[in-house]
N, C-alpha and C. Protein backbone atom coordinates (compact mmCIF):
# COMPACT_ATOMS: atom_id res chain seq x y z
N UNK A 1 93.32 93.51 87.19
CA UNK A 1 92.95 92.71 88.36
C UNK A 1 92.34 93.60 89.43
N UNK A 2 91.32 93.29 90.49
CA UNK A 2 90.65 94.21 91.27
C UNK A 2 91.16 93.64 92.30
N UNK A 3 91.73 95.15 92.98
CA UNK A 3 92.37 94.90 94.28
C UNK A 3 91.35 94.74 95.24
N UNK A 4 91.72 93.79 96.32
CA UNK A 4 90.93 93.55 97.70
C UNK A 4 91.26 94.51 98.75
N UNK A 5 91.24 95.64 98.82
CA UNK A 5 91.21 96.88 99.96
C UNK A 5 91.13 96.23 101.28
N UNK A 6 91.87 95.90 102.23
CA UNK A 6 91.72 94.72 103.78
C UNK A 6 92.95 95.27 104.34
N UNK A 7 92.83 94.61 105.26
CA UNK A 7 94.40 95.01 106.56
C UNK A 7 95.13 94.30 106.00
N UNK A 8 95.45 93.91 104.90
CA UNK A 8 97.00 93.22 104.40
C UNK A 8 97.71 94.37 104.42
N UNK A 9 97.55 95.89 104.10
CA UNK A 9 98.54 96.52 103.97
C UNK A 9 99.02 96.92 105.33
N UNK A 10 98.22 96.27 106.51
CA UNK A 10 98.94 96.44 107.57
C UNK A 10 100.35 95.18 108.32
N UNK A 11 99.40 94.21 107.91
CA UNK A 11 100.04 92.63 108.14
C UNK A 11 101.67 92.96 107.22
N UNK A 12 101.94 93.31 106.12
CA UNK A 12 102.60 93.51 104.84
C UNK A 12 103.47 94.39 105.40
N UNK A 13 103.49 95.37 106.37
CA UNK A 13 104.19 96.06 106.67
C UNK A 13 104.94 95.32 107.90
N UNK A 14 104.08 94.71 108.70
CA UNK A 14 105.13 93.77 109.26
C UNK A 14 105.97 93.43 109.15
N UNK A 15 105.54 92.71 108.36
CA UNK A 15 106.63 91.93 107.01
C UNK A 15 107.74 92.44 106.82
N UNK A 16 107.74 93.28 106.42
CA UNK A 16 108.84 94.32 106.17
C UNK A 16 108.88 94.39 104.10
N UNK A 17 107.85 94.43 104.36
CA UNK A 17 107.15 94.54 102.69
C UNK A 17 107.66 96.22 102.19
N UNK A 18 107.40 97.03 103.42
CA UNK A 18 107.76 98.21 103.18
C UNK A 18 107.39 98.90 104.13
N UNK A 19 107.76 100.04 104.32
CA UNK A 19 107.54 100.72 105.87
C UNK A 19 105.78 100.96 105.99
N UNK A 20 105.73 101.40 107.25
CA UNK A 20 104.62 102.01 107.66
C UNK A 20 104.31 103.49 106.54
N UNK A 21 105.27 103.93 105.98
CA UNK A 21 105.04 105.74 105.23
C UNK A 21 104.15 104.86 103.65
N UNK A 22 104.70 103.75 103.54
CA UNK A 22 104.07 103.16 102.38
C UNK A 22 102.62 102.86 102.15
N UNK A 23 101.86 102.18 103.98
CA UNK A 23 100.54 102.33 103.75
C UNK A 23 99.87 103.05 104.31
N UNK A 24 100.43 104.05 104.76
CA UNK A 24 99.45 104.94 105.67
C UNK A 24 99.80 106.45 104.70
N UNK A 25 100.08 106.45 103.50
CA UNK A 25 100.62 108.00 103.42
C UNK A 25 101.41 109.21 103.94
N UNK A 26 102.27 108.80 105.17
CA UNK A 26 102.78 109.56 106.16
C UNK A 26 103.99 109.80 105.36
N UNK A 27 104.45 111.21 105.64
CA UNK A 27 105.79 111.95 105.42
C UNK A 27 106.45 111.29 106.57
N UNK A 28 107.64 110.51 106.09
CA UNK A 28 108.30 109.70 107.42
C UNK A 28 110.02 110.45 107.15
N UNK A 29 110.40 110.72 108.30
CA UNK A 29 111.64 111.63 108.26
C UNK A 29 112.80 110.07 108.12
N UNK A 30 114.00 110.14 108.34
CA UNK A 30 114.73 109.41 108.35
C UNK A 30 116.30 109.75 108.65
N UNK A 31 116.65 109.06 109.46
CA UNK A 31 118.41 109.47 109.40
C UNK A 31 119.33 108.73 109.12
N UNK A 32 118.48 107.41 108.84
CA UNK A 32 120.17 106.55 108.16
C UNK A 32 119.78 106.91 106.70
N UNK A 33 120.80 107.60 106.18
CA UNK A 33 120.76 107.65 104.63
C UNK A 33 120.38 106.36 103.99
N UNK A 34 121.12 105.15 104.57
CA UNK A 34 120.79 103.95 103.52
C UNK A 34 120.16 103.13 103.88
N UNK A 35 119.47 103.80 105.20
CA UNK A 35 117.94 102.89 105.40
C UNK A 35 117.09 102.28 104.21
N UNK A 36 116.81 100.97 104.13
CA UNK A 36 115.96 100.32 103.47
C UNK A 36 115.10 99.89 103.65
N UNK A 37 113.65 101.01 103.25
CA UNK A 37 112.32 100.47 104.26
C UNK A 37 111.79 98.88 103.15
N UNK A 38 112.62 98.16 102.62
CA UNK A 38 111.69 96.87 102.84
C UNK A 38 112.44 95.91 103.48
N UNK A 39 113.63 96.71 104.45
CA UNK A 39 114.11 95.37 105.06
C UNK A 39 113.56 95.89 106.94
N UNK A 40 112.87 96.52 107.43
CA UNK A 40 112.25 96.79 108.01
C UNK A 40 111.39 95.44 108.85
N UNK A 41 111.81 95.03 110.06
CA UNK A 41 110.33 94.01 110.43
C UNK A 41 109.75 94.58 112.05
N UNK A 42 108.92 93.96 112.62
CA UNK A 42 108.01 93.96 113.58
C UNK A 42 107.96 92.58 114.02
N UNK A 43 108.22 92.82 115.68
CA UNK A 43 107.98 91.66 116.46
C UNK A 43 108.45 90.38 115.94
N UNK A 44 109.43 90.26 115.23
CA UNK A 44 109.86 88.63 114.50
C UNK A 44 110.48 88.00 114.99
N UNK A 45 110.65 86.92 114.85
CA UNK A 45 111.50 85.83 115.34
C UNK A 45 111.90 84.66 114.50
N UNK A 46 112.28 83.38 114.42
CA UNK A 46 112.91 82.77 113.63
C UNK A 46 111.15 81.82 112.98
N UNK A 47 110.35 81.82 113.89
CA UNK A 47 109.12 81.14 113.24
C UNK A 47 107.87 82.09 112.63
N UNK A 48 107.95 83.07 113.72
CA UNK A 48 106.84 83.77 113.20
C UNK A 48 106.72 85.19 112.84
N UNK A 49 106.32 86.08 112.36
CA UNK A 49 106.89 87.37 111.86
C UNK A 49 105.49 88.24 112.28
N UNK A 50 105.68 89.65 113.27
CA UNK A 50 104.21 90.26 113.58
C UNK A 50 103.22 88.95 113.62
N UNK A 51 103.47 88.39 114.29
CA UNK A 51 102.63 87.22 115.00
C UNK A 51 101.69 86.27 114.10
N UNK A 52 101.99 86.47 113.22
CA UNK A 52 100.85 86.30 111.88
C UNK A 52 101.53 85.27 110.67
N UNK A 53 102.28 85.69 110.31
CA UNK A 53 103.17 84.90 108.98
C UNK A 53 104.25 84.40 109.76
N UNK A 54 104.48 83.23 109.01
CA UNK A 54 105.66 81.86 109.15
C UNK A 54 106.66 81.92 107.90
N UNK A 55 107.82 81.69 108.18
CA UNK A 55 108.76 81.76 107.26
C UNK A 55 108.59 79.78 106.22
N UNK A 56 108.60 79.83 105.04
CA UNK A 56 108.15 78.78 104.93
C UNK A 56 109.10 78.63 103.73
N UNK A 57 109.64 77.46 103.22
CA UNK A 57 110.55 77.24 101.83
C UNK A 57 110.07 77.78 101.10
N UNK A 58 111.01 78.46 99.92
CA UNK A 58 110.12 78.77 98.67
C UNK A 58 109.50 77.62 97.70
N UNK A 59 109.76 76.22 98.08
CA UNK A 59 109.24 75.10 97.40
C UNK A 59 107.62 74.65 97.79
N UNK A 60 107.97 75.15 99.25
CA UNK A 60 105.98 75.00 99.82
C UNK A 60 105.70 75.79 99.07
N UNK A 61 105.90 76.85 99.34
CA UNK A 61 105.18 78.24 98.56
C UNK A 61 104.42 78.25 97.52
N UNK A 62 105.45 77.55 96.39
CA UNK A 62 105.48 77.24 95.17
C UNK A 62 104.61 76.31 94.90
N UNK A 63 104.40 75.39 95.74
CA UNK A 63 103.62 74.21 95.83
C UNK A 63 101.96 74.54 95.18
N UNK A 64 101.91 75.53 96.23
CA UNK A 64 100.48 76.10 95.90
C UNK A 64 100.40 77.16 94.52
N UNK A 65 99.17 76.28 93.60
CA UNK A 65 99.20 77.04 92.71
C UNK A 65 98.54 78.14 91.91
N UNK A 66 98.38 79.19 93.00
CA UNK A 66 97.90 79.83 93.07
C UNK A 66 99.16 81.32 92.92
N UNK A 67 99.88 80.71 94.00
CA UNK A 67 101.61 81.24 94.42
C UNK A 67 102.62 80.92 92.68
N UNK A 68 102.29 80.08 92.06
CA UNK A 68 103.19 79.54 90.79
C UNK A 68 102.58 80.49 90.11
N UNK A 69 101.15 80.55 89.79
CA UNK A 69 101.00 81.32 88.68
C UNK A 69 101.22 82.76 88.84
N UNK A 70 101.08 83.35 90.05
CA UNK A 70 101.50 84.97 90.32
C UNK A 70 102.70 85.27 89.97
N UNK A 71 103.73 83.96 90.54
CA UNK A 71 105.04 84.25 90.39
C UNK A 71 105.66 84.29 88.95
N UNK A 72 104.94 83.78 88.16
CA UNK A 72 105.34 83.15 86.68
C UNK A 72 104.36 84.35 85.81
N UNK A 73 103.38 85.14 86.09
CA UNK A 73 102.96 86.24 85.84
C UNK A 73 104.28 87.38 86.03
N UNK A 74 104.71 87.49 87.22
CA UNK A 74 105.90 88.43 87.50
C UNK A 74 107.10 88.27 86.71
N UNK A 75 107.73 87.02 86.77
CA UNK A 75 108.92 86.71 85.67
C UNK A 75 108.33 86.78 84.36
N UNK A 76 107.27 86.79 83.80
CA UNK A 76 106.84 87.16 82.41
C UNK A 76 106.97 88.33 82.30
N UNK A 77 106.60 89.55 83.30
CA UNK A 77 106.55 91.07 83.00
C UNK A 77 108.30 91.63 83.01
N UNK A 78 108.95 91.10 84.30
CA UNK A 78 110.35 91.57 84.64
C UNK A 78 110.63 90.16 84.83
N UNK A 79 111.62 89.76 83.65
CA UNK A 79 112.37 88.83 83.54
C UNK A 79 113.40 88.92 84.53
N UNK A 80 114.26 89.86 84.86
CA UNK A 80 115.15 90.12 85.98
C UNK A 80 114.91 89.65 86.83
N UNK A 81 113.30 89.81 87.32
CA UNK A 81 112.97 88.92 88.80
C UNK A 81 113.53 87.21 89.03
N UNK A 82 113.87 87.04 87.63
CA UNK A 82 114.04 85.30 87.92
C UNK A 82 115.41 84.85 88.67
N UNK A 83 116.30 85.68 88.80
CA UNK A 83 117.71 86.00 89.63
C UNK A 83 117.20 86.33 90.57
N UNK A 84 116.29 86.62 91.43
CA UNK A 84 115.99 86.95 92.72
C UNK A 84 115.97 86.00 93.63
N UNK A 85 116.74 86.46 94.83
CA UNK A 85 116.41 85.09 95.59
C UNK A 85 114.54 85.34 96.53
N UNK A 86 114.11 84.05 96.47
CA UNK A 86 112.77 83.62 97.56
C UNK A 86 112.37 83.77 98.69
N UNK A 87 111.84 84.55 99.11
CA UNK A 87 112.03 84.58 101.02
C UNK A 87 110.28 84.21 100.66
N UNK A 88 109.71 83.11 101.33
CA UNK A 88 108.27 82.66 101.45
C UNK A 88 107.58 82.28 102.82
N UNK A 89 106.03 83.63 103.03
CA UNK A 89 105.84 83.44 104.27
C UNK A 89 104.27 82.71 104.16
N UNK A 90 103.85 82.26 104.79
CA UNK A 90 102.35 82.04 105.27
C UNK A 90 101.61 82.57 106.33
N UNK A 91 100.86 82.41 106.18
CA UNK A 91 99.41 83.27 107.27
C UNK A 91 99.36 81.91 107.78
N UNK A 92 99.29 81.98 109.42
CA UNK A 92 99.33 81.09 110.16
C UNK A 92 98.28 81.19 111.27
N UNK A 93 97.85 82.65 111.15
CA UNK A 93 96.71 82.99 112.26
C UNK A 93 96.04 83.55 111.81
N UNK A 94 95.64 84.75 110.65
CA UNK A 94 94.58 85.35 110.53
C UNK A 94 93.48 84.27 109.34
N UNK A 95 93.18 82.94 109.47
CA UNK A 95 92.77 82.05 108.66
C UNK A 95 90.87 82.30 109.35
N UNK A 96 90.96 82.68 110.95
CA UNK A 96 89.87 82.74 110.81
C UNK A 96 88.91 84.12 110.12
N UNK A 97 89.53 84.72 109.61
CA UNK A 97 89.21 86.34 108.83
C UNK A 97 88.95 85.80 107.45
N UNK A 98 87.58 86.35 107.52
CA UNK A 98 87.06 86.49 105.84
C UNK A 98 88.16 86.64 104.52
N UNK A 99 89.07 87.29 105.39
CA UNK A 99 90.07 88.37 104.11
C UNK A 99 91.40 88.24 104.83
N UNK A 100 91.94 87.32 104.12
CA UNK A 100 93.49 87.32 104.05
C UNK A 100 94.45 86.57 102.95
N UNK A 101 95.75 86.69 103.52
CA UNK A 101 96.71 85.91 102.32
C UNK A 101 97.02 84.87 102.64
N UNK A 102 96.92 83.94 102.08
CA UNK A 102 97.67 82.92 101.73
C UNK A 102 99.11 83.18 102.17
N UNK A 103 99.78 83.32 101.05
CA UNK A 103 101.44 83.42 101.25
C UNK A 103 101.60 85.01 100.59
N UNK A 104 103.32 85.20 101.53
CA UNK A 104 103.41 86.22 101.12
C UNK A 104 104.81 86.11 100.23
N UNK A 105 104.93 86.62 99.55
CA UNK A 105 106.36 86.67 98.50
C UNK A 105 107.30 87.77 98.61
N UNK A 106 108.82 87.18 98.82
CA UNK A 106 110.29 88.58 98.63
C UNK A 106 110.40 88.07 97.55
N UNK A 107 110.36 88.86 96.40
CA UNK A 107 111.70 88.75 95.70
C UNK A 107 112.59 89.88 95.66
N UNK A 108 113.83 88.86 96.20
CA UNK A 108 114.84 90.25 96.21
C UNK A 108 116.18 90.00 95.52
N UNK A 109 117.08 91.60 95.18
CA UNK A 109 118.56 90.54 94.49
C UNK A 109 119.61 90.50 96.09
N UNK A 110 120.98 89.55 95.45
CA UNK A 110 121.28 89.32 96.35
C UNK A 110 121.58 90.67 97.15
N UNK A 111 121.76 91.52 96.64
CA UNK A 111 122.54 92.71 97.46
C UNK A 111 121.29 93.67 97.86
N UNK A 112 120.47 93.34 97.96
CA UNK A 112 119.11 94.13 98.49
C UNK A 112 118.57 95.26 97.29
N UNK A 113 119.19 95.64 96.43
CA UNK A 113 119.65 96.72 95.55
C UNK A 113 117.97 96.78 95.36
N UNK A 114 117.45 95.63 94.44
CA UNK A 114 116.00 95.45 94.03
C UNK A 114 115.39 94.50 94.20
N UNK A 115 113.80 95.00 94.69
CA UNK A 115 112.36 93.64 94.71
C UNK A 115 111.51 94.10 94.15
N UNK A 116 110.47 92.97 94.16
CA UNK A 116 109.45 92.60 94.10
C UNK A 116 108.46 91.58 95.08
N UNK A 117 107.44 92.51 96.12
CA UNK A 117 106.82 91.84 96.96
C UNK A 117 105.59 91.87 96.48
N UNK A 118 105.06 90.72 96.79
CA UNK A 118 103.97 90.08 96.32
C UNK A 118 102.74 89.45 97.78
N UNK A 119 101.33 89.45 97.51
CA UNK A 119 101.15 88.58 98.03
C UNK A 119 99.27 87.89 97.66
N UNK A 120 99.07 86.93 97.93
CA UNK A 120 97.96 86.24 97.02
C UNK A 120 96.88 86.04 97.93
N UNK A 121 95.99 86.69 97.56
CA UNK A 121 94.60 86.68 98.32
C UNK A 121 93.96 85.08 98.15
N UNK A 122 93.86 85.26 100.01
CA UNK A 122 93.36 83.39 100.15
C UNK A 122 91.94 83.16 99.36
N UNK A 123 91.35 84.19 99.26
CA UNK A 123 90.26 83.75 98.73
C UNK A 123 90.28 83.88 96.71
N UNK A 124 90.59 85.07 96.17
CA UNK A 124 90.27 84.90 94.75
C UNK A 124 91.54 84.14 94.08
N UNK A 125 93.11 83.76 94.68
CA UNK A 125 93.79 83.55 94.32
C UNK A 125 94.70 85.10 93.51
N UNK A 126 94.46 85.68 93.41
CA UNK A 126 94.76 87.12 92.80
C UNK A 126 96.02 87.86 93.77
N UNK A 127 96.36 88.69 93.15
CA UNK A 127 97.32 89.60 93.67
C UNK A 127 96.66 90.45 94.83
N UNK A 128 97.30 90.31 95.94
CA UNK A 128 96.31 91.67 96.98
C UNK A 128 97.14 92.72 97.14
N UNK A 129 98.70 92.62 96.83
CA UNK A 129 99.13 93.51 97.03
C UNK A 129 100.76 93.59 96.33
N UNK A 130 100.71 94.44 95.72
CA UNK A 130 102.40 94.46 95.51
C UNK A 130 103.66 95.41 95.52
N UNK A 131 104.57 95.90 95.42
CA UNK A 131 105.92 96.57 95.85
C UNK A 131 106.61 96.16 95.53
N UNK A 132 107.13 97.42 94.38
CA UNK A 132 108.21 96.93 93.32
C UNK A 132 108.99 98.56 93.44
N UNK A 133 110.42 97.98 93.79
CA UNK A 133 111.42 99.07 93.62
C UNK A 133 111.82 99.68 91.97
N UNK A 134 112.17 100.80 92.36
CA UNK A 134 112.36 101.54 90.99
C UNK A 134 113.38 101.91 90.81
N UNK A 135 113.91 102.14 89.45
CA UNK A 135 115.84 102.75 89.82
C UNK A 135 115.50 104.55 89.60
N UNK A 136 116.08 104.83 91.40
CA UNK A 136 116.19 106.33 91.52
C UNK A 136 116.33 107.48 90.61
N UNK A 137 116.82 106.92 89.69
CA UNK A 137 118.27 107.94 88.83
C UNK A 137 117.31 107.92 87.43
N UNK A 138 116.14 106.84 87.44
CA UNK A 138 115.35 107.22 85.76
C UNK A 138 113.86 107.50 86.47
N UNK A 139 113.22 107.48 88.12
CA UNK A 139 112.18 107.32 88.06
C UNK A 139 111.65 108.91 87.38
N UNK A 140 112.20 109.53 87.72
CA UNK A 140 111.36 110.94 86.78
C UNK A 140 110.73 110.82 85.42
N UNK A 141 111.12 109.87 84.42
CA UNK A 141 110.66 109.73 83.24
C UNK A 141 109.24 108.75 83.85
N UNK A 142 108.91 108.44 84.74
CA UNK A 142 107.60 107.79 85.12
C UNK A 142 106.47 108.50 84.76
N UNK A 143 105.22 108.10 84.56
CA UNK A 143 104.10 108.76 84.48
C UNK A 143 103.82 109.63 85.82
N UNK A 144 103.62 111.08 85.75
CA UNK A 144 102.88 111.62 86.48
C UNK A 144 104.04 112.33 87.65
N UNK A 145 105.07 111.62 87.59
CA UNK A 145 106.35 111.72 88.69
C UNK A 145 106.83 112.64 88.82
N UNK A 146 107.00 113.57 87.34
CA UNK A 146 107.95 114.72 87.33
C UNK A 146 106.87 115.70 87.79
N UNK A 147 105.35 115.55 87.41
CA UNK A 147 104.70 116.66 88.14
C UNK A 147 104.13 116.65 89.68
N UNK A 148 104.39 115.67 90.19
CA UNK A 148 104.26 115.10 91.95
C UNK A 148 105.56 115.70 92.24
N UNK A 149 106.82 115.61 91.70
CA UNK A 149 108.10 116.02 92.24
C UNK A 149 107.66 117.62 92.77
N UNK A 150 107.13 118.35 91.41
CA UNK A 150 107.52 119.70 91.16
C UNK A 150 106.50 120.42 92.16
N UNK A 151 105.46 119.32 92.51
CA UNK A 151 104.64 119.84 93.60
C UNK A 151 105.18 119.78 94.88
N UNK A 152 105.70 119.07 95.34
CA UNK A 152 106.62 118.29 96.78
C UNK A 152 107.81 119.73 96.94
N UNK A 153 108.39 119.84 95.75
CA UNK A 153 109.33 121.05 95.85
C UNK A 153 108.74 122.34 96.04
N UNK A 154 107.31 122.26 95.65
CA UNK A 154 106.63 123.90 95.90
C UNK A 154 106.10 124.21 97.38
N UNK A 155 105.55 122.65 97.61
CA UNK A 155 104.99 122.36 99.47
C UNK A 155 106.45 122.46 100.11
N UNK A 156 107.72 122.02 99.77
CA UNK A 156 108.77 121.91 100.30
C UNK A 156 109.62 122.59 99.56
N UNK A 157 110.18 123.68 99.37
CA UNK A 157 111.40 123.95 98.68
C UNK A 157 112.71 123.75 99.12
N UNK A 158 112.79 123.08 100.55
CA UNK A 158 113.91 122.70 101.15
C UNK A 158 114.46 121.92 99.99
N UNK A 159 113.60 120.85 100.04
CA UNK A 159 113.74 119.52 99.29
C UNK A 159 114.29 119.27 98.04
N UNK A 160 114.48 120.64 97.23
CA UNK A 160 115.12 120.84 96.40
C UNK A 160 116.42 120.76 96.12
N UNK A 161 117.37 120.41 97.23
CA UNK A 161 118.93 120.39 97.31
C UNK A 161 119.03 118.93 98.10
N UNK A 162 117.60 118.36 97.61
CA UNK A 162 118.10 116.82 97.95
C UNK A 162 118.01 115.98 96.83
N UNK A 163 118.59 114.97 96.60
CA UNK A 163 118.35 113.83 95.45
C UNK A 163 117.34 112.75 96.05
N UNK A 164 117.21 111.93 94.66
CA UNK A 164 116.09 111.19 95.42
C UNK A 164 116.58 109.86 95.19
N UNK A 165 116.91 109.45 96.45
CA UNK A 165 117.58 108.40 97.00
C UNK A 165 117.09 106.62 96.64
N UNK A 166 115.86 106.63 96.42
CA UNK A 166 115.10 105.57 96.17
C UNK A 166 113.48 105.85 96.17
N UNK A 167 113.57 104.76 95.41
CA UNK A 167 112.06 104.62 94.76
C UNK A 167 111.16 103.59 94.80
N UNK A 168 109.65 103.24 95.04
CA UNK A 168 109.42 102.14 94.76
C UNK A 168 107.81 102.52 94.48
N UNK A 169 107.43 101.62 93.63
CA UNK A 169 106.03 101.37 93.12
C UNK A 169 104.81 100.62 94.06
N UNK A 170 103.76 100.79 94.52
CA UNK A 170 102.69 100.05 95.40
C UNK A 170 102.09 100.15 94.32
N UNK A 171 101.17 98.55 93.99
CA UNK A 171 99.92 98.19 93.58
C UNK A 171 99.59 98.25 92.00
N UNK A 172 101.20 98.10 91.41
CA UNK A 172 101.07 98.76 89.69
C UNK A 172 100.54 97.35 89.34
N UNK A 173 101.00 96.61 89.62
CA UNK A 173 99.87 94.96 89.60
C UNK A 173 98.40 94.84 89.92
N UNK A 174 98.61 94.90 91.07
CA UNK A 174 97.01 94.34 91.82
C UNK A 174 96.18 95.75 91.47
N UNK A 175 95.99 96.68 91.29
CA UNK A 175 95.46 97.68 90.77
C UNK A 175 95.53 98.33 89.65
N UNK A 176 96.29 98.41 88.45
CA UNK A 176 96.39 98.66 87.16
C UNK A 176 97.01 100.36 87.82
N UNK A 177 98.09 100.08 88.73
CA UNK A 177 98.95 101.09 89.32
C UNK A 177 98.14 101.83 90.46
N UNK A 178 99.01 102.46 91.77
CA UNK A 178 98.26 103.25 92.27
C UNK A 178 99.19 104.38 92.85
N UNK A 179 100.77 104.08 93.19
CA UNK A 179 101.42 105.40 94.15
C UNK A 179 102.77 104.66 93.89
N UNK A 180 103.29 106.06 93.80
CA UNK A 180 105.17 106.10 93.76
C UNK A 180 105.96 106.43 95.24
N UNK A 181 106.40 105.70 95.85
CA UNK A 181 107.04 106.11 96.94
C UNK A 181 108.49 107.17 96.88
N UNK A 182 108.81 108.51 97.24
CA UNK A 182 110.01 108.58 96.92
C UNK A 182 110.79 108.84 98.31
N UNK A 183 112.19 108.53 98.15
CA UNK A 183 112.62 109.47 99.26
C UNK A 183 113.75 110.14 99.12
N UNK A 184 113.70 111.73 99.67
CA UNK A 184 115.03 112.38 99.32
C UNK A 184 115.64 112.43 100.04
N UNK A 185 116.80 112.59 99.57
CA UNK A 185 117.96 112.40 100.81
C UNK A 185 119.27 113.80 100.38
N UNK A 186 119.37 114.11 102.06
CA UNK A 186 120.57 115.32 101.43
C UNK A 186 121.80 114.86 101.86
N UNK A 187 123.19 115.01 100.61
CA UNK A 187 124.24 114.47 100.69
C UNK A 187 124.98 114.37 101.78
N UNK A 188 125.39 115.94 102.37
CA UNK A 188 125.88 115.87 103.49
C UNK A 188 125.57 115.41 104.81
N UNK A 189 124.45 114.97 105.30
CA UNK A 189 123.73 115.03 106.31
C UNK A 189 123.20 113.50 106.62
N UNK A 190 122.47 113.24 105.27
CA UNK A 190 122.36 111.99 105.15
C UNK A 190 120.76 112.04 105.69
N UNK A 191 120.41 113.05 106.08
CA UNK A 191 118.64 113.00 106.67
C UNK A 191 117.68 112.81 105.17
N UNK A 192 116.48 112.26 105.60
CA UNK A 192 116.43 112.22 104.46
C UNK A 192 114.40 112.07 104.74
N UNK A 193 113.63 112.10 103.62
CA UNK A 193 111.96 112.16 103.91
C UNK A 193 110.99 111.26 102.59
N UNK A 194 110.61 110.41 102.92
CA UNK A 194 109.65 109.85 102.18
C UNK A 194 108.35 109.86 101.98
N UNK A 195 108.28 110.65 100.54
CA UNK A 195 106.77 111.25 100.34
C UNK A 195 106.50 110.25 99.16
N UNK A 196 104.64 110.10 99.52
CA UNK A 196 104.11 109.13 98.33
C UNK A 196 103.62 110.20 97.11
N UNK A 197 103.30 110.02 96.05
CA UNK A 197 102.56 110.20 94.90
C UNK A 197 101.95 109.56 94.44
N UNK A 198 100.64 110.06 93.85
CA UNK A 198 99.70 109.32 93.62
C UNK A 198 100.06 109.01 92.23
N UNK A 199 99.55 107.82 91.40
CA UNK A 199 100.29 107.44 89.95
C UNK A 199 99.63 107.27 89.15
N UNK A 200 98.08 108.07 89.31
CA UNK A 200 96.88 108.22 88.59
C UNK A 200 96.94 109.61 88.41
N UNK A 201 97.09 110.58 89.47
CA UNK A 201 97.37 112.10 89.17
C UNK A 201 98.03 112.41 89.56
N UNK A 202 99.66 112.30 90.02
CA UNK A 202 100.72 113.26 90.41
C UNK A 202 100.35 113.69 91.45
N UNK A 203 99.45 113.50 92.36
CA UNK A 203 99.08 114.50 93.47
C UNK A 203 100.26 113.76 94.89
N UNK A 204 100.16 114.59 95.48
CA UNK A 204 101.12 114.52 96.68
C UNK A 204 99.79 113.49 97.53
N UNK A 205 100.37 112.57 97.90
CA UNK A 205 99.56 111.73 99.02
C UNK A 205 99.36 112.36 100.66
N UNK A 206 97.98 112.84 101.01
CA UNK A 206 98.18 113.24 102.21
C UNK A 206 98.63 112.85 103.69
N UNK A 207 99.20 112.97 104.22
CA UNK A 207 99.58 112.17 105.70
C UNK A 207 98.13 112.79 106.25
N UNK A 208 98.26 110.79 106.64
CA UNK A 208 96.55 110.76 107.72
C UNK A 208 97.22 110.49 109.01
């Protein structure tokens, strides 16, 4: 599928799709150890979220079928996703822009543990963007991961007496893959730094 390159990955971060280190490439420090950058939001409130998306049933959502078939694409790849509960938003203001989403999709489990965020370009119906968590403890057997690690430890050798706390995938959908998010975290301290990798070449993602 060909990704639509647009400010969704800014709108998306709103959201709390995933932090700001997710679309901008930034080394983002951290001190709650069990910070969870996709529960992260901006400016929200009970109607509208970063001024832009509306919290909407997952049955509207669904309604549109555009939203059914993405979602039913996803439960075909990771069956697991079908235990997830629905959080469903809409674009409520950026409608007059050439380039935006439709709806945006959580799937999450109940205990936050794992998702899958989604969201469907108003115009081709297609995936524009997605974020899928990874389990920490196997992402090294990933493509390309163990040699992005071994680079991160050579730019950083601190980083070496940290584990890596969590993981998540951008765009292995809407792009035929593109970057591994990781972040390490040190036991005692609990500080912790989230660096991207690229998932085409292992390369360390630069902070712009």
């Amino acid at each position: 599928m060909k990704k639509n390159r647009k400010k969704t990955s800014v709108r998306l971060a709103a959201l709390g799709l995933a932090t700001v280190i997710s679309l901008s490439g930034a080394l983002v420090v951290s001190a709650n150890e069990n910070e969870n950058p996709t529960q992260k939001t901006v400016a929200q409130n009970n109607e509208l979220y970063a001024g832009t998306y509306k919290k909407v049933s997952a049955s509207e959502a669904l309604a549109d079928k555009d939203v059914k078939a993405k979602i039913d694409q996803v439960y075909a790849q990771f069956p697991e996703t079908k235990s997830y509960e629905i959080d469903a938003y809409e674009d409520v203001v950026s409608k007059s822009d050439s380039e935006y989403d439709k709806y945006v999709i959580r799937l999450e489990e109940k205990d936050g543990a794992n998702f899958f965020h989604f969201a469907v370009d108003s115009k081709t119906g297609n995936f524009s963007y997605t974020i899928q968590s990874l389990d920490a403890s196997t992402v090294l057997s990933y493509p390309n991961v163990k040699s992005g690690v071994d680079k991160i430890h050579v730019s950083l050798p601190e980083l070496k007496s940290y584990e890596i706390s969590s993981a998540y995938v951008i765009d292995n959908f809407a792009s035929n893959f593109s970057r591994y998010n990781l972040t390490f975290t040190k036991k005692n301290t609990g500080h912790s730094i989230t660096i991207g990798i690229d998932g085409k070449t292992g390369d360390i993602i630069p902070e712009k």
